[in-house]
Protein backbone atom coordinates (compact mmCIF):
# COMPACT_ATOMS: atom_id res chain seq x y z
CA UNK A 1 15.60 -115.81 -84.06
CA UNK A 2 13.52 -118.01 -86.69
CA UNK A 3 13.67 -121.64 -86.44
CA UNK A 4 13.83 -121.81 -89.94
CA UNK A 5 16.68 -124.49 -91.20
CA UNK A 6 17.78 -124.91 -94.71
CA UNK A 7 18.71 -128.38 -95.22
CA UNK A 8 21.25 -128.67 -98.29
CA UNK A 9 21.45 -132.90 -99.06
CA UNK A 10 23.62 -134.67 -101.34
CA UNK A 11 21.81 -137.21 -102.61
CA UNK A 12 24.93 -139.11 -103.84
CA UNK A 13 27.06 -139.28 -100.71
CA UNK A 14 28.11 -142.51 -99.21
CA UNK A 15 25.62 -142.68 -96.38
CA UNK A 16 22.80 -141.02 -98.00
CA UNK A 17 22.98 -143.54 -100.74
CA UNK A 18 21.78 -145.90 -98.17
CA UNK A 19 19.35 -144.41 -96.59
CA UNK A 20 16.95 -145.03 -99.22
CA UNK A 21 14.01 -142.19 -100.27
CA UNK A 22 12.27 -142.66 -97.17
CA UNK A 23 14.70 -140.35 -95.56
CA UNK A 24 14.45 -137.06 -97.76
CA UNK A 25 10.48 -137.38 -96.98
CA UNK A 26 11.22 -137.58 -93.74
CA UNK A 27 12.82 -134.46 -93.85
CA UNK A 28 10.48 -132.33 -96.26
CA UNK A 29 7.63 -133.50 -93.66
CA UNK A 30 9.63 -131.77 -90.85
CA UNK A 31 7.78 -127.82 -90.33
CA UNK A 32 9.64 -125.23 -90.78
CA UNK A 33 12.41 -127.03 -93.02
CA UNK A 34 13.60 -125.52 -96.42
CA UNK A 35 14.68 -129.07 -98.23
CA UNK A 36 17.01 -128.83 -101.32
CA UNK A 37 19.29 -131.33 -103.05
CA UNK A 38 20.69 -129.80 -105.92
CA UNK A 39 22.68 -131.98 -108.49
CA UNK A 40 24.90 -129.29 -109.77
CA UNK A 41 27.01 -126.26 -109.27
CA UNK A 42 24.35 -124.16 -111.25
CA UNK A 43 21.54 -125.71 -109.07
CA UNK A 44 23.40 -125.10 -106.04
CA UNK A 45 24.42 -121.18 -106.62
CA UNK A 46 20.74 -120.83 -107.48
CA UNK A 47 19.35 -122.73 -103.81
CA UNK A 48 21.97 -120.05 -101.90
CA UNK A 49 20.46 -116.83 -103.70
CA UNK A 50 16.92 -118.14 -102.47
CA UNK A 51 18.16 -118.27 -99.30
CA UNK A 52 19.35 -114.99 -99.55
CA UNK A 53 15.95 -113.89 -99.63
CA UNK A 54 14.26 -115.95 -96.59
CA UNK A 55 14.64 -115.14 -92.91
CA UNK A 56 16.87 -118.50 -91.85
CA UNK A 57 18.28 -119.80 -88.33
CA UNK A 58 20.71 -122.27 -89.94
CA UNK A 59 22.00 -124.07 -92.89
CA UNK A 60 22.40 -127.56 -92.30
CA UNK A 61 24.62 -129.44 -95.02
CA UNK A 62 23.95 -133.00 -95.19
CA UNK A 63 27.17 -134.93 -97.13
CA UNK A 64 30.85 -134.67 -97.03
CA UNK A 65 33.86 -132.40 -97.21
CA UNK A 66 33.26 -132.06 -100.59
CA UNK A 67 29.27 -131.01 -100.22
CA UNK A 68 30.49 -128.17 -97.49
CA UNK A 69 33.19 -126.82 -99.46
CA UNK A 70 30.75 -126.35 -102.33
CA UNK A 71 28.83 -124.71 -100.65
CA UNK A 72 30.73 -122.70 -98.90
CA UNK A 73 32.07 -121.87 -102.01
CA UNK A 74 28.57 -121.21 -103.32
CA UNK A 75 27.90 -118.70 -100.16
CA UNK A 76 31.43 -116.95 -101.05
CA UNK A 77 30.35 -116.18 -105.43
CA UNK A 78 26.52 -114.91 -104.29
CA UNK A 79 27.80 -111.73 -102.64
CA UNK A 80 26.50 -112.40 -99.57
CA UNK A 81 28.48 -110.41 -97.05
CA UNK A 82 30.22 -113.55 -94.64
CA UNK A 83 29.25 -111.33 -91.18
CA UNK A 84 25.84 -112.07 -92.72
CA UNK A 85 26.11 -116.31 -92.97
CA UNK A 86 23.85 -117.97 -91.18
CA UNK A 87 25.16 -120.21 -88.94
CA UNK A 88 25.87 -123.99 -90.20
CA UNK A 89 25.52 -127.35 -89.29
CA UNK A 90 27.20 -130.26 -91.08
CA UNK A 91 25.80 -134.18 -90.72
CA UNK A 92 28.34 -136.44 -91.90
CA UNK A 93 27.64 -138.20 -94.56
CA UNK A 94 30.11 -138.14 -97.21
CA UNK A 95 33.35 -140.58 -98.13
CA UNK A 96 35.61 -137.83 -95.72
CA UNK A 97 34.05 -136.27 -93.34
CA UNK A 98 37.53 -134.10 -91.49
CA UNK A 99 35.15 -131.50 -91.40
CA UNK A 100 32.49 -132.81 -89.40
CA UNK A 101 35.09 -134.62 -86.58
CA UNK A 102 36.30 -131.31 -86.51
CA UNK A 103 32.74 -128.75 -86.86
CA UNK A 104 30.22 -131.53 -87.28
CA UNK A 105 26.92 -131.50 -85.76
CA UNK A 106 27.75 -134.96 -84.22
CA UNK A 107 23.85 -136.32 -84.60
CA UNK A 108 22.19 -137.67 -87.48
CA UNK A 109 18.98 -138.19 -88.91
CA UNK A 110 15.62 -136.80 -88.35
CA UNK A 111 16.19 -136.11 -84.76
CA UNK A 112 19.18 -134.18 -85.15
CA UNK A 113 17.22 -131.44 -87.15
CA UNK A 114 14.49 -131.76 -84.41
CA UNK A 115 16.80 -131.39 -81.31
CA UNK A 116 18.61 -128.66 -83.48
CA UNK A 117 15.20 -126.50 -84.16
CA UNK A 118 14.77 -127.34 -80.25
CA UNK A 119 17.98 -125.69 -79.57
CA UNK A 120 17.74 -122.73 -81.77
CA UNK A 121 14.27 -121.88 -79.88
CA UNK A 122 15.68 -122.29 -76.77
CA UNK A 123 18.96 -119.92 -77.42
CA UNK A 124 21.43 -123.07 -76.65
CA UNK A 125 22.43 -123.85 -80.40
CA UNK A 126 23.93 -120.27 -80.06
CA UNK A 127 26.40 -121.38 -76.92
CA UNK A 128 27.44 -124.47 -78.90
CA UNK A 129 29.81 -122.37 -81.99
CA UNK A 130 33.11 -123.26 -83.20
CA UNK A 131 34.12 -120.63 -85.90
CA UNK A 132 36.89 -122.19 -88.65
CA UNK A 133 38.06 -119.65 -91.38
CA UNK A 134 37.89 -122.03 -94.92
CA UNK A 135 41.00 -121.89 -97.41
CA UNK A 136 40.07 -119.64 -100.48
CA UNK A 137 42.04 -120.87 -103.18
CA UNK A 138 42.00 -118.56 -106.20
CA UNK A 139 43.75 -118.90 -109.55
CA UNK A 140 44.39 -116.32 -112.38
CA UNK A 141 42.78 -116.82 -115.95
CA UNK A 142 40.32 -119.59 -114.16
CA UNK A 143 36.33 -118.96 -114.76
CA UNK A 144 35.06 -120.15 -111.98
CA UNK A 145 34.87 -118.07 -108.84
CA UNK A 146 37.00 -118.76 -105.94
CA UNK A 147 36.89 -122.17 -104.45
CA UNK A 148 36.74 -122.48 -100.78
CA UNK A 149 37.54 -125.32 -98.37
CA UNK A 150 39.30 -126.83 -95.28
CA UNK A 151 42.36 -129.46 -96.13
CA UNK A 152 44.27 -129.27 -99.31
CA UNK A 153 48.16 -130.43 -100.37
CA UNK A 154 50.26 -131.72 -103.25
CA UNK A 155 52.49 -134.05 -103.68
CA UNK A 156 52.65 -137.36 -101.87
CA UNK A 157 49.18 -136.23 -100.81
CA UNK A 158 47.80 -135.55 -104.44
CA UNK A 159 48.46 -139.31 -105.18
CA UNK A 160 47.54 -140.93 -101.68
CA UNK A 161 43.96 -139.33 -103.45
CA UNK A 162 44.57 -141.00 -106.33
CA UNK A 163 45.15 -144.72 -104.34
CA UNK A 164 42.02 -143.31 -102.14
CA UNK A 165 40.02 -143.03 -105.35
CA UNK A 166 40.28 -146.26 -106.74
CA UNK A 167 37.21 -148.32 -107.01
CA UNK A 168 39.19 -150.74 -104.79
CA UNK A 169 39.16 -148.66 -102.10
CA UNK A 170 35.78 -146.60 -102.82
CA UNK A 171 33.60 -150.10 -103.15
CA UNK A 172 35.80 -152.52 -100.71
CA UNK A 173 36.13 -150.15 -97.44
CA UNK A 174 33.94 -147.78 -95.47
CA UNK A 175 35.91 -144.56 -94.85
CA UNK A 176 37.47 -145.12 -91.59
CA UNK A 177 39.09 -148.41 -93.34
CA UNK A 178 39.11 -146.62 -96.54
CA UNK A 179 41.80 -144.16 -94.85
CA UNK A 180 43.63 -147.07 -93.23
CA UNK A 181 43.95 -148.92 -96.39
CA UNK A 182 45.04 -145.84 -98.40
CA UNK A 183 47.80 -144.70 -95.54
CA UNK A 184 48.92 -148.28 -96.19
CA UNK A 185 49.18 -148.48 -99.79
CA UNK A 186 51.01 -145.52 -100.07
CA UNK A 187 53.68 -146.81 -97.39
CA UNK A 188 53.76 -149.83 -99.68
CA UNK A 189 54.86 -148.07 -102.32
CA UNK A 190 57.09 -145.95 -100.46
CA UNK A 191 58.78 -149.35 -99.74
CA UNK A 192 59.05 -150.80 -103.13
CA UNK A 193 62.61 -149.64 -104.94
CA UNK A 194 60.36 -149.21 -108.33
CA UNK A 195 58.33 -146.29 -106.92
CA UNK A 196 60.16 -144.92 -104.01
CA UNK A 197 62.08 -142.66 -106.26
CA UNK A 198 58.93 -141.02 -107.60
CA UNK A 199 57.45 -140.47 -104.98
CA UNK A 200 60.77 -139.27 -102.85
CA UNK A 201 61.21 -136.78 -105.95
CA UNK A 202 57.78 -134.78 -104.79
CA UNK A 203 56.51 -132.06 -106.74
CA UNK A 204 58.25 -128.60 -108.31
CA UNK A 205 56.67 -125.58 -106.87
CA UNK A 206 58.13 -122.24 -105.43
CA UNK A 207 56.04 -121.37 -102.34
CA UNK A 208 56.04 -117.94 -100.39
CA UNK A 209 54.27 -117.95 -96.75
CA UNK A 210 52.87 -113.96 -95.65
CA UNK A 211 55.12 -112.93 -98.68
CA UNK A 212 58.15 -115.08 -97.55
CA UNK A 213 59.90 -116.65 -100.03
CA UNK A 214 60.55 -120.93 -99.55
CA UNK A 215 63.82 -121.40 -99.59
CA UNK A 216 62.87 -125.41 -101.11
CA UNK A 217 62.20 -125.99 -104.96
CA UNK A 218 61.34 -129.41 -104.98
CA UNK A 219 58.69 -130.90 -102.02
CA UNK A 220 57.71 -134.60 -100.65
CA UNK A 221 54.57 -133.18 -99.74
CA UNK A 222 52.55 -130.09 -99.02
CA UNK A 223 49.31 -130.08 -96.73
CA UNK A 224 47.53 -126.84 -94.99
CA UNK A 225 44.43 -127.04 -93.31
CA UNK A 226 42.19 -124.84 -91.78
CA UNK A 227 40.83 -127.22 -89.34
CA UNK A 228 41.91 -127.66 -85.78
CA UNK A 229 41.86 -131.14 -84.99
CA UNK A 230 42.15 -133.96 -87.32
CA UNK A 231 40.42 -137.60 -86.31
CA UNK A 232 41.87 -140.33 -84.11
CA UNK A 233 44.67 -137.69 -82.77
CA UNK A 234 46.72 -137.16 -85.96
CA UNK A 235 47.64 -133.76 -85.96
CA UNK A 236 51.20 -133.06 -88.59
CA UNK A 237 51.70 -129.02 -88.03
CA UNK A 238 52.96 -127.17 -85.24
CA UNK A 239 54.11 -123.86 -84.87
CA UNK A 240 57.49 -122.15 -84.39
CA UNK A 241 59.42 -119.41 -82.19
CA UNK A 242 56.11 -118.74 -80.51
CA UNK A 243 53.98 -118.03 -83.82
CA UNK A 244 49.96 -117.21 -83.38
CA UNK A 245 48.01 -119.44 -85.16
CA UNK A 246 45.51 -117.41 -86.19
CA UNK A 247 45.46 -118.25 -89.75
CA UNK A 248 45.77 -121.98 -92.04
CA UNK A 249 48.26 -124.29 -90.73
CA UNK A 250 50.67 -125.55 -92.98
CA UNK A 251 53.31 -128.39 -93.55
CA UNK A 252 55.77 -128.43 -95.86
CA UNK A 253 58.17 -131.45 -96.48
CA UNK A 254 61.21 -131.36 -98.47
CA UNK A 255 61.94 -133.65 -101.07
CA UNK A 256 64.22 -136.86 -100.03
CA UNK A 257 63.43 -135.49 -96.55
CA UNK A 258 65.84 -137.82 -93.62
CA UNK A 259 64.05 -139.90 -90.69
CA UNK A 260 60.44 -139.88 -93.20
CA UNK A 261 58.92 -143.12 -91.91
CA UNK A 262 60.19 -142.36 -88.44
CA UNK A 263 58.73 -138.55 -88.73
CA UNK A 264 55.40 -140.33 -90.30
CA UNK A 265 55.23 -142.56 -87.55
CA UNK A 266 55.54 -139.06 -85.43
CA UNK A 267 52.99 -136.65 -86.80
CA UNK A 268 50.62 -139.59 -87.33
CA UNK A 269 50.36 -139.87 -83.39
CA UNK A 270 50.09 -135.85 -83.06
CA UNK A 271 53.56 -135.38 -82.07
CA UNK A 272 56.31 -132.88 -83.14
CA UNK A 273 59.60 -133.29 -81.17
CA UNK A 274 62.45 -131.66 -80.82
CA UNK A 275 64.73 -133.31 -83.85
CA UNK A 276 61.69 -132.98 -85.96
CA UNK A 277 61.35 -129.35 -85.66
CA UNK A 278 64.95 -129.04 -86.01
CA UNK A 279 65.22 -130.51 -88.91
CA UNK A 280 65.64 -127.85 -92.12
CA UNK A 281 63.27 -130.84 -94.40
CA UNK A 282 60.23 -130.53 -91.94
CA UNK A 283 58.79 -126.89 -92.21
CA UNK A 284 55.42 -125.66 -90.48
CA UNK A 285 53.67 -122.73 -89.36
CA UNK A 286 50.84 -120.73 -89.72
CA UNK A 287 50.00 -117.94 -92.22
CA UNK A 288 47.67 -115.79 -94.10
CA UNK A 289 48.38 -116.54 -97.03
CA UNK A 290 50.15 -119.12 -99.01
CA UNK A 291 51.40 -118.02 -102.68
CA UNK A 292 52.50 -121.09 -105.30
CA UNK A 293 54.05 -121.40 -108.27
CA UNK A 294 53.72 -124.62 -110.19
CA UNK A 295 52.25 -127.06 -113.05
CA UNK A 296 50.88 -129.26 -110.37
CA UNK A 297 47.72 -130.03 -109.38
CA UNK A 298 46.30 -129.12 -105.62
CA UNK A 299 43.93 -131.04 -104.00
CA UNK A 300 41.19 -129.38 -102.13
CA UNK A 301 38.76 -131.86 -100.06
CA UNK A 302 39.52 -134.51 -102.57
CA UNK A 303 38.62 -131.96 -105.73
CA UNK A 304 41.89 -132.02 -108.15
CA UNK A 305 42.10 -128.00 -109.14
CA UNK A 306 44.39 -127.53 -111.82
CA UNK A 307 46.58 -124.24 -111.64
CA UNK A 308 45.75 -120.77 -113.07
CA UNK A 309 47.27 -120.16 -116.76
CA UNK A 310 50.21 -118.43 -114.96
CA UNK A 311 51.00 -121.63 -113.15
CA UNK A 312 49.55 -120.49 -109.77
CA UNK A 313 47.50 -120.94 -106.87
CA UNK A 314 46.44 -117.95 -104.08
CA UNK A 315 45.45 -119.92 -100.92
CA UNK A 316 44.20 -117.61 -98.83
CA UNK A 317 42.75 -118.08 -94.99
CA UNK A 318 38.96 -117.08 -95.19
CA UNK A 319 35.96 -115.70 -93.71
CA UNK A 320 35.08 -116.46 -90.45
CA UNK A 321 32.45 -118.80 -90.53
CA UNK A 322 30.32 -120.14 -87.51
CA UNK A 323 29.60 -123.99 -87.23
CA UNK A 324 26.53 -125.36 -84.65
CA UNK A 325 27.86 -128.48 -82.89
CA UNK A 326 25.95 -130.70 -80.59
């Protein structure tokens, strides 16, 4: 196998920001390292058909969710058949990294692209996979291609993004407090008589799971992810009567739902008892694919997609995709 890595570096994620332009040198100076650091979807599509064309070991993304997902999503428009991917390796660097506690590399730096090119050279890298199959979320009448990546929702989750967004938040906290601070904000306003009716409303949108009709209208909050662990044990989804879960898990809350800040309190901790599952509010599973209907926004690793002209989203579980881990 070549030793060959492609590094693909966002120049403008949180930790890279820092690290000054002594650190990109570093990296070009490494042998046997294809640098790039595109700043724009154009730039990006036109770094994965070059590597289309060279004989590579590994494509190491160096950012966030958002920098994997694009270029996932940049893989997914070339044509490049998915049983063909080179393996990938994500450094954390980004504002969320969910992807990277779940697939991530776990080193940084330099010496992480040394010890992986060790690795790769000495067949280990190979033993270390974890294979995740990325969301594809399509939409009718849209231009763009496809637009793959690993935790999306509406709802109450579209605007604990928006609270997560503000300069606040983005400038005052580093991400693990950044998440803190958000979760908090929104329980704030869950709390204040003012805004607990908007957000208890939820969102309008007529869901079908495999081709199953929702039986709910109006939802507190959607998420579905197709990651398998989420950091510091918070885990909301489970699965019911036995169900495989092969494909994106998925969480679907009710609007007005009973018991919230006590089933909060719950799924935060990575629990799902009894009386939750029971309960016809809390629904969650696992599925192929997830149909919508709605004039509401999704949110897709942070990037707001807007609906197709016919009011609808396709989310569909991917292809199989191998991450490196260390």
């Amino acid at each position: 196998m070549p030793d060959h890595l492609a590094v693909i570096y966002n120049p403008f994620s949180r930790k890279n920001l820092k690290n000054g332009p002594d650190y990109p040198q570093s990296i070009q100076a490494l042998p046997d390292v294809l640098f790039y650091a595109p700043g724009t979807h154009a730039a990006l599509q036109a770094v994965v058909d070059d590597l289309r064309t060279r004989p590579l070991s590994c494509i190491v993304v160096d950012g966030g969710d958002g920098t994997v997902g694009k270029v996932l999503s940049a893989l997914h428009a070339s044509g490049w058949p998915p049983q063909a991917w080179p393996p990938v390796a994500v450094i954390p660097s980004g504002n969320t990294n969910l992807i990277a506690a779940d697939v991530g590399y776990g080193r940084r730096g330099v010496e992480a692209l040394r010890f992986l090119q060790a690795e790769l050279r000495s067949g280990q890298a190979m033993l270390k996979v974890k294979q995740r199959r990325p969301l594809v979320v399509r939409r009718t009448g849209h231009d763009s291609a496809p637009v793959l990546g690993f935790f999306g929702g509406m709802g109450a989750f579209g605007r604990g993004i928006g609270i997560a967004h503000q300069p606040a938040v983005l400038k005052r906290y580093a991400h693990d407090m950044a998440v803190v601070a958000t979760l908090f904000m929104t329980v704030m306003q869950l709390m204040l008589p003012s805004q607990r009716d908007g957000w208890l409303a939820g969102a309008s949108a007529r869901l079908d799971y495999d081709g199953r009709p929702s039986a709910v209208h109006e939802h507190f909050m959607l998420l579905c992810t197709a990651l398998n662990t989420l950091p510091y044990g918070v885990w909301p989804f489970w699965r019911a009567g036995g169900a495989t879960g092969s494909g994106m898990h998925y969480l679907d809350v009710a609007a007005y739902p009973p018991s919230l800040l006590r089933a909060v309190w719950t799924l935060l901790r990575g629990k799902a008892p009894e009386w939750l599952r029971r309960t016809p509010a809390y629904q969650s599973g696992s599925v192929q694919v997830l149909g919508m209907r709605t004039t509401e926004s999704f949110v897709l690793d942070g990037e707001i997609l807007e609906p197709g002209e016919s009011g609808d989203f396709t989310i569909l579980s991917g292809p199989v995709v191998s991450f490196l881990y260390a």
